[in-house]
C-alpha atoms as a PDB file:
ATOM      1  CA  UNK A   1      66.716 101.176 129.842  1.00  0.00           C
ATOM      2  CA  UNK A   2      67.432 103.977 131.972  1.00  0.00           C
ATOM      3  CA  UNK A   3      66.432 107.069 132.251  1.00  0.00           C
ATOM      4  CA  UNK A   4      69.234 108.806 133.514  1.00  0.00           C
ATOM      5  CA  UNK A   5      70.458 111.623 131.215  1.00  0.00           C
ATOM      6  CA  UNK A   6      73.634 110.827 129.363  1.00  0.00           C
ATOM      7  CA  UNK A   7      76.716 113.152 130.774  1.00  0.00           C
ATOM      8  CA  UNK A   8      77.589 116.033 128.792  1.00  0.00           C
ATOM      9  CA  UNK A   9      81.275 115.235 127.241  1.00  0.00           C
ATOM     10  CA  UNK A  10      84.154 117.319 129.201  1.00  0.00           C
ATOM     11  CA  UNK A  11      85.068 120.294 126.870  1.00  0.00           C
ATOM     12  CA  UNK A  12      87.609 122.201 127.844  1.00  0.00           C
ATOM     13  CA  UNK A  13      86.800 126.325 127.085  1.00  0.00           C
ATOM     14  CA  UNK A  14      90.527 127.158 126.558  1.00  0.00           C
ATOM     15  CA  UNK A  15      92.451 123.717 125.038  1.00  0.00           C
ATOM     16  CA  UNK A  16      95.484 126.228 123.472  1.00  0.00           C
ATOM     17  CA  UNK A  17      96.085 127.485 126.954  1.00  0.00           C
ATOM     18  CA  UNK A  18      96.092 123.425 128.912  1.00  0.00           C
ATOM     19  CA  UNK A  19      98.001 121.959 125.460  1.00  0.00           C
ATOM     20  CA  UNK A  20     100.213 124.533 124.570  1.00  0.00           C
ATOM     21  CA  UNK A  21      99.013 124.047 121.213  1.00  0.00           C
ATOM     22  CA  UNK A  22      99.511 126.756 118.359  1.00  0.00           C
ATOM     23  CA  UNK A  23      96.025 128.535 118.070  1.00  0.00           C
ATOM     24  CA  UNK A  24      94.379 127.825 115.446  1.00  0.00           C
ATOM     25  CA  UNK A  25      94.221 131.438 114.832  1.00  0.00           C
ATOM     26  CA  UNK A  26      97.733 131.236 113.174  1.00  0.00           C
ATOM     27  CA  UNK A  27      99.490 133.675 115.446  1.00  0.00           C
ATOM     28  CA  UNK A  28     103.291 132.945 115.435  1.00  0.00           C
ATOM     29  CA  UNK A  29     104.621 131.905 118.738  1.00  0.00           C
ATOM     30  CA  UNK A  30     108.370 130.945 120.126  1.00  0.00           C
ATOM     31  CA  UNK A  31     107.130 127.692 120.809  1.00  0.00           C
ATOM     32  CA  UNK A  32     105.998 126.819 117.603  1.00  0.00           C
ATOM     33  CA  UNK A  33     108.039 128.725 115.221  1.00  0.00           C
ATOM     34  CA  UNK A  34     107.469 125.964 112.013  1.00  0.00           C
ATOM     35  CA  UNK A  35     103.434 126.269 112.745  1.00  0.00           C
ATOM     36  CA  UNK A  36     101.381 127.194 109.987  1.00  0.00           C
ATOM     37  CA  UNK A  37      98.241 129.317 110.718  1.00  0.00           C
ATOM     38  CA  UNK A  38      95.891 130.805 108.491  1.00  0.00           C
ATOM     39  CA  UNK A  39      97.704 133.610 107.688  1.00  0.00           C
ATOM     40  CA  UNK A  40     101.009 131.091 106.245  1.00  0.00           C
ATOM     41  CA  UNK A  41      98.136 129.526 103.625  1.00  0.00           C
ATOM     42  CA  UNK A  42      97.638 130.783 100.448  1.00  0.00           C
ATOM     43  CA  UNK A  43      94.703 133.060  99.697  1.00  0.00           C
ATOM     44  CA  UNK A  44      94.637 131.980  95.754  1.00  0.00           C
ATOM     45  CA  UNK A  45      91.241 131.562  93.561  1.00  0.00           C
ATOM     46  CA  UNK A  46      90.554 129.481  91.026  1.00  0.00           C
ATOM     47  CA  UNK A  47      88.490 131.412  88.503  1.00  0.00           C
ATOM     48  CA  UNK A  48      85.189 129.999  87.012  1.00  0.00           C
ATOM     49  CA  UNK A  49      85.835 128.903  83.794  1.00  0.00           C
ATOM     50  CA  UNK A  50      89.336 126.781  85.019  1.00  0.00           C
ATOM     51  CA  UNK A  51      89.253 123.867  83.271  1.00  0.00           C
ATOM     52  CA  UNK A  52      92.331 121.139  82.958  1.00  0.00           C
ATOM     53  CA  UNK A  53      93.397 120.204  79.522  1.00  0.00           C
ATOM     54  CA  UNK A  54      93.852 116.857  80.200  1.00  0.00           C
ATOM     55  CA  UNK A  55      92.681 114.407  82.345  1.00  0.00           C
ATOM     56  CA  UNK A  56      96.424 112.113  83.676  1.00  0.00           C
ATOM     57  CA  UNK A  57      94.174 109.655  85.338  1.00  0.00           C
ATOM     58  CA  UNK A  58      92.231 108.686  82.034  1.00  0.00           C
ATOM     59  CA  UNK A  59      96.015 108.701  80.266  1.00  0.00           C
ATOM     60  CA  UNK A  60      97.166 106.326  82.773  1.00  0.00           C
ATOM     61  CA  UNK A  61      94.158 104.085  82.611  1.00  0.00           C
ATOM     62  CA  UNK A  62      95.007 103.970  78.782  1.00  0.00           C
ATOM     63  CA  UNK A  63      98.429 102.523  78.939  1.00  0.00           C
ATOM     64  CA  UNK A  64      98.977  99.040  78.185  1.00  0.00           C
ATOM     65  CA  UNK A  65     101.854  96.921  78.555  1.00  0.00           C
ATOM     66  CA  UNK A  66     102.538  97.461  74.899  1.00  0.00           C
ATOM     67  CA  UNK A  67     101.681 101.316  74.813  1.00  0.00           C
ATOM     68  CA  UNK A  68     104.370 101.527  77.462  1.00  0.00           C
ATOM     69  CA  UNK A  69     107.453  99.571  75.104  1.00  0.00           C
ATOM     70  CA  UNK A  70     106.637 101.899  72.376  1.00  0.00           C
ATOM     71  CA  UNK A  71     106.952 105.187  74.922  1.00  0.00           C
ATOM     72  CA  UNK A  72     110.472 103.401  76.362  1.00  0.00           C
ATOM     73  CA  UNK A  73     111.661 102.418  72.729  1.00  0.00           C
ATOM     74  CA  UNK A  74     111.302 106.483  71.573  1.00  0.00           C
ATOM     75  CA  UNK A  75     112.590 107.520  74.536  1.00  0.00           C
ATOM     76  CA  UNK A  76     115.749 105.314  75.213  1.00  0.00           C
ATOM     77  CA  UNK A  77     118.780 106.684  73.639  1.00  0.00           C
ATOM     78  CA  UNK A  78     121.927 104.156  73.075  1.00  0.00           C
ATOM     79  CA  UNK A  79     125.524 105.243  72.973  1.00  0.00           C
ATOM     80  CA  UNK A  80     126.687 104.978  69.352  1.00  0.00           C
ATOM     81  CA  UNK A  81     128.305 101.653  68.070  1.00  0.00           C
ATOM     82  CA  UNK A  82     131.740 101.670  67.370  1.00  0.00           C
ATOM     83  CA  UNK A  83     132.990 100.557  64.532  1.00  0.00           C
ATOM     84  CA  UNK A  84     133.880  97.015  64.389  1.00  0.00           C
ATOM     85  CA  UNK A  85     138.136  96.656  64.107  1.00  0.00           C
ATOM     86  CA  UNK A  86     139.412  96.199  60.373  1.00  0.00           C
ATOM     87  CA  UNK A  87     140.834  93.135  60.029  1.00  0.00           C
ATOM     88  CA  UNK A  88     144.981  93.003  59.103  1.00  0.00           C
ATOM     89  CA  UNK A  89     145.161  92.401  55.340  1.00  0.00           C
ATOM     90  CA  UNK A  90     146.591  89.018  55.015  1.00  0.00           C
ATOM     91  CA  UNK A  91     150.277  88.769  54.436  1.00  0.00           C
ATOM     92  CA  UNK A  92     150.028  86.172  51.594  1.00  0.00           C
ATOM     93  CA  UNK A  93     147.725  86.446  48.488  1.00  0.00           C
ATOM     94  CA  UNK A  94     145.592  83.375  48.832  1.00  0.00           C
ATOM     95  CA  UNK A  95     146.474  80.688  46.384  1.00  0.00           C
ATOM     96  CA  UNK A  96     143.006  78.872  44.270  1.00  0.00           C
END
């Protein structure tokens, strides 16, 4: 084992400047005009008492293969049947 201290990692003190990276900052610049920054994010709270009213991963845990052919039976909707053709009346009277 050695006793040599370990080197310290290179860090550069400006990386936006050497990159040309947006800051991180969120200041607009030419070069990155599509950039989001800090002040492109929302600034939305959730308040305290938010709670969902339901829970879609338990409801898809739920579904079974059958579950699902009821849900596709109510939901399908068919074209309506036409009516079958009316068959020409015979010509003759049949004969017993």
């Amino acid at each position: 084992m050695s006793d040599a201290p370990k080197p310290k990692p290179f860090i550069l003190p400006n990386r936006q400047h050497v990159t040309k990276e947006p800051d991180p900052g969120g200041r607009w610049s030419a070069q990155f005009p599509e950039m989001m920054g800090y002040s492109s994010q929302g600034g939305g709270k959730v308040p305290a008492d938010f709670g969902w009213n339901t829970n879609p991963k338990q409801w898809q845990e739920e579904l079974t293969p059958q579950t699902l052919a009821e849900r596709f039976e109510e939901l399908r909707i068919l074209p309506p049947k036409k009516d079958a053709p009316a068959l020409p009346a015979p010509a003759t009277p049949a004969k017993p």
